[in-house]
C-alpha atoms as a PDB file:
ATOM      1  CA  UNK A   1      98.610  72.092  97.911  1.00  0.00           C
ATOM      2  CA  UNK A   2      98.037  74.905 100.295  1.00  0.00           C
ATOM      3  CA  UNK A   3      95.015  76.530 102.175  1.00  0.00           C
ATOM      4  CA  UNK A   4      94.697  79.993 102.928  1.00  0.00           C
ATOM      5  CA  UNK A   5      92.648  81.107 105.310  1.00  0.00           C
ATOM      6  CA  UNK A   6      92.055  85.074 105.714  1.00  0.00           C
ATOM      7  CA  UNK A   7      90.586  86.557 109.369  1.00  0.00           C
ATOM      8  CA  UNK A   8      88.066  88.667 107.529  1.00  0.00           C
ATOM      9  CA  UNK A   9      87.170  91.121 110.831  1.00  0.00           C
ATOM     10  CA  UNK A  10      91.188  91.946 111.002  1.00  0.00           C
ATOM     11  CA  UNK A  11      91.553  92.399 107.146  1.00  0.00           C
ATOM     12  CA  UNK A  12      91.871  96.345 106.643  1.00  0.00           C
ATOM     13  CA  UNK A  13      91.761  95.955 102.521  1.00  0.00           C
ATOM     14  CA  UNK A  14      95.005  97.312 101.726  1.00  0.00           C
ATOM     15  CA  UNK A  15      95.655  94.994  98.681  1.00  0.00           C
ATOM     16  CA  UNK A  16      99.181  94.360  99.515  1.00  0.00           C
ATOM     17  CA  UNK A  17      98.642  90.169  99.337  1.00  0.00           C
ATOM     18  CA  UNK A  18      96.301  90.405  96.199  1.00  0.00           C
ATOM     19  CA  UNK A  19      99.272  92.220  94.274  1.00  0.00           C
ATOM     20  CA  UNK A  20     101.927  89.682  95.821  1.00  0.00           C
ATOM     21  CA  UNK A  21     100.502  86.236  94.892  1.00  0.00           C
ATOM     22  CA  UNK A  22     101.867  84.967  92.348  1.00  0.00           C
ATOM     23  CA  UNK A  23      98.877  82.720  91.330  1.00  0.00           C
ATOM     24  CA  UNK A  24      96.390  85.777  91.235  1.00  0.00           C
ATOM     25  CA  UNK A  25      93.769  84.047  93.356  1.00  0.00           C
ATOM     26  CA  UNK A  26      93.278  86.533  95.898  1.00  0.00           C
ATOM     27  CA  UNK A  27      91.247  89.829  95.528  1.00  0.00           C
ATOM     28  CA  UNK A  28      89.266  92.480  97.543  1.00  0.00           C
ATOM     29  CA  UNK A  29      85.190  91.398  98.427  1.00  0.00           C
ATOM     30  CA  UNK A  30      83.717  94.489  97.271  1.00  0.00           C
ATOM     31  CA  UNK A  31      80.212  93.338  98.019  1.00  0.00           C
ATOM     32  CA  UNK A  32      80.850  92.726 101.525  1.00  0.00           C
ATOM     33  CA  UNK A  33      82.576  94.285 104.570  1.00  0.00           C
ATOM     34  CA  UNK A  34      84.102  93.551 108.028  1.00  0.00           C
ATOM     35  CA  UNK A  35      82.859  95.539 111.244  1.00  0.00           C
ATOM     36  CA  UNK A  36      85.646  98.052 110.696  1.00  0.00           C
ATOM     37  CA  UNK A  37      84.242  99.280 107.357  1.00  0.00           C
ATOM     38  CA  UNK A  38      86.770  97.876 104.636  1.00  0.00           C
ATOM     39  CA  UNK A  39      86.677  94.958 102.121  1.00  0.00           C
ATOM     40  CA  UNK A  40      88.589  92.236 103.111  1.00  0.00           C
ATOM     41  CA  UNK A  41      90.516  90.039 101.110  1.00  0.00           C
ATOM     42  CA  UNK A  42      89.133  86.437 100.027  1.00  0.00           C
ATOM     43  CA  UNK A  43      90.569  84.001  97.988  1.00  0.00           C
ATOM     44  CA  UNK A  44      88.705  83.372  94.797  1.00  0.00           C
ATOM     45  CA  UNK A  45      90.493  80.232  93.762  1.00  0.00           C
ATOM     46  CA  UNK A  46      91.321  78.211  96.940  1.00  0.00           C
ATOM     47  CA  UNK A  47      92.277  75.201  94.734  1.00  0.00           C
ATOM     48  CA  UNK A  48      94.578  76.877  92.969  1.00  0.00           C
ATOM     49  CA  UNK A  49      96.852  77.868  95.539  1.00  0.00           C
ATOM     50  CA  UNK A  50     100.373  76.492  96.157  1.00  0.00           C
ATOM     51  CA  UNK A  51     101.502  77.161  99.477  1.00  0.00           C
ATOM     52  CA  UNK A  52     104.209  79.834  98.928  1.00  0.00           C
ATOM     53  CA  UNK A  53     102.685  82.181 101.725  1.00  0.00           C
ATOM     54  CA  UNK A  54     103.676  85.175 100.213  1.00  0.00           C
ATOM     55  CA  UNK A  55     100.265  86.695 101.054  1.00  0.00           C
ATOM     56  CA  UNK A  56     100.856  86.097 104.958  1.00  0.00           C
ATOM     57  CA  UNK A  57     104.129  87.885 104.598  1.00  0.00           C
ATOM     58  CA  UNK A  58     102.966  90.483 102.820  1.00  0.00           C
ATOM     59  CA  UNK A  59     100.263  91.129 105.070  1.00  0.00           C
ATOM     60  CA  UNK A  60     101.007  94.013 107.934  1.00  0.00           C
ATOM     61  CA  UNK A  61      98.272  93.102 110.164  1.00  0.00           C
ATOM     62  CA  UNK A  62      99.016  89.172 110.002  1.00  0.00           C
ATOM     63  CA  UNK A  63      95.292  88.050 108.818  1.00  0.00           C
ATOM     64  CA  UNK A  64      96.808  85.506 106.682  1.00  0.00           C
ATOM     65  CA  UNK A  65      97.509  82.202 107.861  1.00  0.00           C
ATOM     66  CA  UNK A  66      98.987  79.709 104.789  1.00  0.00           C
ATOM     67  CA  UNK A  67      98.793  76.030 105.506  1.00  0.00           C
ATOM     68  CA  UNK A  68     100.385  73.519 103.509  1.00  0.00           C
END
């Protein structure tokens, strides 16, 4: 129903869209980071997602583009 699609290098890993999905899909990659040093957020269960875009709102930097 929805695709999320996270830019990784603007990410800063504050954990503010992880907490508001409600679906729980989305978490921090702590095996990876961008050039700036954090873990960015990446969505774990892309088919599981429904569109509601919380995450983008939630997110201050605006790395978070939902498409439904």
């Amino acid at each position: 129903m929805g695709k999320v699609t996270i830019a990784r290098d603007v990410c800063k890993g504050c954990g503010l869209c992880v907490n508001a999905c409600p679906k729980k899909i989305l978490e921090l990659d702590k095996k990876h980071f961008n050039a700036k040093g954090y873990s960015p957020a990446v969505c774990i269960r892309p088919e599981e997602c429904i569109g509601c875009a919380a995450c983008g709102r939630m997110c201050p930097d605006c790395a978070i583009v939902v498409e439904r």
